[in-house]
C-alpha atoms as a PDB file:
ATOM      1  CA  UNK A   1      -4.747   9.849   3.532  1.00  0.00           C
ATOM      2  CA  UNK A   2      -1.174   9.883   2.434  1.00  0.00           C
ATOM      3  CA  UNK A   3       0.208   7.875  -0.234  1.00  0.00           C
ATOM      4  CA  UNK A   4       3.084   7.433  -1.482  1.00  0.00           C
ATOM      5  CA  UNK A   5       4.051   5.446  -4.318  1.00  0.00           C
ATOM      6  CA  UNK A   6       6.944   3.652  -5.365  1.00  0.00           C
ATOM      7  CA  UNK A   7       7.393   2.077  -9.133  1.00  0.00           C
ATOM      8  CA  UNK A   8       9.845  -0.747  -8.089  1.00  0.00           C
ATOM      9  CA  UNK A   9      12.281  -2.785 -10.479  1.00  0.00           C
ATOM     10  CA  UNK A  10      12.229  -4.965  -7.148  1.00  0.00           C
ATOM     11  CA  UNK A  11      10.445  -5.052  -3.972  1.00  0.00           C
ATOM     12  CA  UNK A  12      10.939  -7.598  -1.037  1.00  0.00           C
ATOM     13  CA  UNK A  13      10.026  -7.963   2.459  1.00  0.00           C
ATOM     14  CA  UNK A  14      10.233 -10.038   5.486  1.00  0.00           C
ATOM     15  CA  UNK A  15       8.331  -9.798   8.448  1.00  0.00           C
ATOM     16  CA  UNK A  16      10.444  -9.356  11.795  1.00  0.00           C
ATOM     17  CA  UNK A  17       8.730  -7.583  14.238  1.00  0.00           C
ATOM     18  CA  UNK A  18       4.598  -8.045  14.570  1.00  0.00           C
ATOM     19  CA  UNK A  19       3.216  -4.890  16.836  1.00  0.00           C
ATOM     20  CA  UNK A  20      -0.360  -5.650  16.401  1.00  0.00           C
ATOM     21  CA  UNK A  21      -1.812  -8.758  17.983  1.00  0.00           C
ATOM     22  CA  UNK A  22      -5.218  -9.099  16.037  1.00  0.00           C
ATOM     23  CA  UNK A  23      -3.920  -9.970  13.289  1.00  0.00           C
ATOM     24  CA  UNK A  24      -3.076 -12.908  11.530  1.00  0.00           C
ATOM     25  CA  UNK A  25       0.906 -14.542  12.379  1.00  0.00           C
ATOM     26  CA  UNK A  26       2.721 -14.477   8.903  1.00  0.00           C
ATOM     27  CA  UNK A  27       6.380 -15.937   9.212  1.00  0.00           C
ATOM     28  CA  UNK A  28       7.400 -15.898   5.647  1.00  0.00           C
ATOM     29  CA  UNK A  29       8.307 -12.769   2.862  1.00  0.00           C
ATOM     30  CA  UNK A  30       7.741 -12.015  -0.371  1.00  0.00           C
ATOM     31  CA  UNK A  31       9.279 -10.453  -3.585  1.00  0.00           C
ATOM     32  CA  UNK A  32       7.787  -8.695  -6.011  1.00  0.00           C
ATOM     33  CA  UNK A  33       9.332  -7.114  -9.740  1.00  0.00           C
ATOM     34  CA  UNK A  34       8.218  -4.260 -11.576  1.00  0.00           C
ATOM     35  CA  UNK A  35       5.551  -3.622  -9.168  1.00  0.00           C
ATOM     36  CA  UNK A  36       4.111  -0.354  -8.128  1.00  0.00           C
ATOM     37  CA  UNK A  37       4.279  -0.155  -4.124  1.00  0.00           C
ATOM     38  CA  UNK A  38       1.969   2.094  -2.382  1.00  0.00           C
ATOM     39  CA  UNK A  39       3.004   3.381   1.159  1.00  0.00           C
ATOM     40  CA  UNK A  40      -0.193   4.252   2.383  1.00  0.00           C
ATOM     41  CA  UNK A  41      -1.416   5.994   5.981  1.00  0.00           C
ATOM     42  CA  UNK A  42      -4.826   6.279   6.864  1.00  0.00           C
ATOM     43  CA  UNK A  43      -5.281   9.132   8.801  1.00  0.00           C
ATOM     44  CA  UNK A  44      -8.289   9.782  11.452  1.00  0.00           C
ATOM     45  CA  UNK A  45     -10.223  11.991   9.482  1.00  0.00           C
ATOM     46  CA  UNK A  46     -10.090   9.134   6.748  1.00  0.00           C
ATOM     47  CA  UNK A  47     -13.040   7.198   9.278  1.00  0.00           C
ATOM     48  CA  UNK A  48     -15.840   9.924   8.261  1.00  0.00           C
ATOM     49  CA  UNK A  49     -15.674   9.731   4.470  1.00  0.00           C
ATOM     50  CA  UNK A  50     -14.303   6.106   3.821  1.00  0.00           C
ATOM     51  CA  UNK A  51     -16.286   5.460   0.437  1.00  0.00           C
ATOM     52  CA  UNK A  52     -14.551   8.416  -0.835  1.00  0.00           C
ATOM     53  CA  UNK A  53     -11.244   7.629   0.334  1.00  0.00           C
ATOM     54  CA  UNK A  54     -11.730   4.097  -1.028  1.00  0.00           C
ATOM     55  CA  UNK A  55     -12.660   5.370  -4.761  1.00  0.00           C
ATOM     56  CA  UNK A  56      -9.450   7.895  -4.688  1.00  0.00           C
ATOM     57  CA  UNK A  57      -6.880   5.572  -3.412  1.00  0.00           C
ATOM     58  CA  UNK A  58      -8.088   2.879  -5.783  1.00  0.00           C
ATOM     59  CA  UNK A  59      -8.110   5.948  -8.802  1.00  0.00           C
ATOM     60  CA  UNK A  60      -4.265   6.881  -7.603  1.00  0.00           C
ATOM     61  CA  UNK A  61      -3.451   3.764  -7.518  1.00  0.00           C
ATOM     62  CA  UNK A  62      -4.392   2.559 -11.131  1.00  0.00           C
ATOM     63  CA  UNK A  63      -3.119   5.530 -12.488  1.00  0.00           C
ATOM     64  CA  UNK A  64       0.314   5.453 -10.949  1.00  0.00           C
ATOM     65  CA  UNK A  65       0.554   1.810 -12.319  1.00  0.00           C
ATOM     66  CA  UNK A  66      -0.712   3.078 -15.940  1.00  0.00           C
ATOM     67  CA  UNK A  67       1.896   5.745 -15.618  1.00  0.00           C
ATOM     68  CA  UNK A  68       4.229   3.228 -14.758  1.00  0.00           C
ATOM     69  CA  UNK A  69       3.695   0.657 -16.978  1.00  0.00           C
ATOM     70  CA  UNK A  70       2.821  -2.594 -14.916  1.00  0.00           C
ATOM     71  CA  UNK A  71      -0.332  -4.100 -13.820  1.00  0.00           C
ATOM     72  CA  UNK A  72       1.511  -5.413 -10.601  1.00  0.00           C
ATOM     73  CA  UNK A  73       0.575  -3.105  -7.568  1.00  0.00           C
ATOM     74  CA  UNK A  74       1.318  -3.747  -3.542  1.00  0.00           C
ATOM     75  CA  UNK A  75      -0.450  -2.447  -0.452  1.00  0.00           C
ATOM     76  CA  UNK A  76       1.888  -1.423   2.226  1.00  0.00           C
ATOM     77  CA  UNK A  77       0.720  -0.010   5.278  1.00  0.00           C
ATOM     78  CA  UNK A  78       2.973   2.830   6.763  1.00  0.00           C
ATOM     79  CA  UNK A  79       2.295   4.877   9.297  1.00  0.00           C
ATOM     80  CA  UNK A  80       5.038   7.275   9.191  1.00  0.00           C
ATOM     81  CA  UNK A  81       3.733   9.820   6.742  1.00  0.00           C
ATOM     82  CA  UNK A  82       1.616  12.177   9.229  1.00  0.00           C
ATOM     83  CA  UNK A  83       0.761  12.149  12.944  1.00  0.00           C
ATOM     84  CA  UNK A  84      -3.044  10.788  12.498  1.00  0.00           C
ATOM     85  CA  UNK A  85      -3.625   7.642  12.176  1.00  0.00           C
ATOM     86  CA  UNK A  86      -6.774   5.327  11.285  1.00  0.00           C
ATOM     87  CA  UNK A  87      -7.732   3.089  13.615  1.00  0.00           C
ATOM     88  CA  UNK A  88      -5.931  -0.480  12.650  1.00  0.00           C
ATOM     89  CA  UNK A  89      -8.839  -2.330  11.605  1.00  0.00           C
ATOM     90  CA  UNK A  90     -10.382   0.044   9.582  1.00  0.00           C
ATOM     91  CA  UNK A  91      -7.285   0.398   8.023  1.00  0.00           C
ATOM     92  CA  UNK A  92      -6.908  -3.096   7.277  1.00  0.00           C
ATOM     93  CA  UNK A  93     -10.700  -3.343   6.043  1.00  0.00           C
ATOM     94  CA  UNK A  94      -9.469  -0.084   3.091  1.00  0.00           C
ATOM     95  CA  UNK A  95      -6.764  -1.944   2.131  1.00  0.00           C
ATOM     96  CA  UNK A  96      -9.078  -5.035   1.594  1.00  0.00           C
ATOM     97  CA  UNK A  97     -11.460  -3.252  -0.177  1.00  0.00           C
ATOM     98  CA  UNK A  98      -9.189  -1.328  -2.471  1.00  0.00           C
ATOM     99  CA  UNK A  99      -7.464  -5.112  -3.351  1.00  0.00           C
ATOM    100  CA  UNK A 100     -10.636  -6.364  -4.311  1.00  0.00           C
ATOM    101  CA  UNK A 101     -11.351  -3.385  -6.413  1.00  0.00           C
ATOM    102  CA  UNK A 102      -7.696  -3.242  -8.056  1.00  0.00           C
ATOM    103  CA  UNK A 103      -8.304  -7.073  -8.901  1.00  0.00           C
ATOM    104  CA  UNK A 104     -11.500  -6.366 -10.130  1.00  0.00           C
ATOM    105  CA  UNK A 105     -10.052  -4.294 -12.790  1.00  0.00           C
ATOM    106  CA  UNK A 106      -7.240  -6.867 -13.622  1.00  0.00           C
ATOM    107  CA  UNK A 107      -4.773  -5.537 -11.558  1.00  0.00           C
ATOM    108  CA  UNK A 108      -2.777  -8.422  -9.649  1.00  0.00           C
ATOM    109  CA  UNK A 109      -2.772  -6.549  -5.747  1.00  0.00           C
ATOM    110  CA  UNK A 110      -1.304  -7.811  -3.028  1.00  0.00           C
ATOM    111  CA  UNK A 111      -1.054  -6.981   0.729  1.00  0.00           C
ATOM    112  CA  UNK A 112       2.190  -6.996   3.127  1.00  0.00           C
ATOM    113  CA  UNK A 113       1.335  -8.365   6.258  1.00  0.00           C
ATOM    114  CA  UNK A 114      -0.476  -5.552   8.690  1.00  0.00           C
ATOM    115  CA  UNK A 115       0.547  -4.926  11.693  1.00  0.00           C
ATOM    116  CA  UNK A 116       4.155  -5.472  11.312  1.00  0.00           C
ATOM    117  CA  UNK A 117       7.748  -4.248  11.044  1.00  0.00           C
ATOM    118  CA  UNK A 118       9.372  -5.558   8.101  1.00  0.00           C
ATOM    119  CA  UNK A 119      12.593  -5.595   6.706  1.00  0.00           C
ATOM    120  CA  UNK A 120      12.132  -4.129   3.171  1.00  0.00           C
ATOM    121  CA  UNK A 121      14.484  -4.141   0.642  1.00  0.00           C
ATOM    122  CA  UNK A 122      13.590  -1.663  -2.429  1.00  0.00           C
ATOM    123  CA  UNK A 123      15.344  -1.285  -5.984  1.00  0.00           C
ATOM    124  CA  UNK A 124      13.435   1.865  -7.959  1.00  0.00           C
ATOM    125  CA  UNK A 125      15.042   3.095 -11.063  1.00  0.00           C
ATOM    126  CA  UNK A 126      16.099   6.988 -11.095  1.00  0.00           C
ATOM    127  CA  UNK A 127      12.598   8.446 -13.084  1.00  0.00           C
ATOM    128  CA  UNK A 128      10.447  10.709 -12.026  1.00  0.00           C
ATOM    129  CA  UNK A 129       7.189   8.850 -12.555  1.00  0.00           C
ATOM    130  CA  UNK A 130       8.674   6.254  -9.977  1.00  0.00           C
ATOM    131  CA  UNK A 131       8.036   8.366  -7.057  1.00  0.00           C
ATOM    132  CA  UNK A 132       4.576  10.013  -6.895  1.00  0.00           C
ATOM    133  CA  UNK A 133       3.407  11.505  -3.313  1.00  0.00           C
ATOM    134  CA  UNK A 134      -0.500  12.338  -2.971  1.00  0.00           C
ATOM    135  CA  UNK A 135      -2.290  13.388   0.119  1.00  0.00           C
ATOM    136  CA  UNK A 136      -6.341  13.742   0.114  1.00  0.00           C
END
């Protein structure tokens, strides 16, 4: 898996461009403020140990938040970060998984729709602890 996070003084998106078709249509955006977004790719070899890739993302995910200060955190699928990919739907199935889990723990966690091209639209402040890259 690689994931990068983004602390975000503002975070919106609108969806343009669906690429998957077994999915659910979503027509409208969202914005989010002082939110930690997580750019996440599954990768292939993610499929053989997915408990364990659950538990870290979930881990990174609290902690960049903590480091961050905010309890807001979004799940953003991008698959731009290596050359294997997850298969979609067990992609999908981690990111509802590690939701549940973040809410769980009194996080509020939200999704961006999957399986589409969105126009983004990203304010992060200049500080280190706003960009954190982990790969596992």
């Amino acid at each position: 898996m690689k994931l990068l996070m983004i602390y975000c003084n503002r975070f919106a998106y609108k969806p343009v461009n669906k690429t998957l078709e077994d999915f659910p249509d979503v027509k409208n955006g969202n914005i989010f403020e002082e939110a930690l977004v997580a750019f996440i790719q599954t990768e292939e070899s993610d499929m053989e140990n997915s408990k364990a890739v659950e538990t870290k993302l979930v881990k990174n995910l609290k902690w960049g938040a903590k480091k961050n200060g905010t309890q807001k955190v979004v799940l953003h699928s991008f698959a731009h970060l290596s050359e294997s990919k997850a298969e979609p739907h067990f992609t999908k199935k981690l990111f509802d998984l590690a939701e549940a889990r973040m809410k769980n723990a009194g996080y509020h966690c939200e999704q961006t729709p999957f399986g589409y091209f969105l126009d983004i639209d990203v304010k992060a402040p200049g500080i280190s602890q706003a960009r954190i890259f982990k790969s596992f």
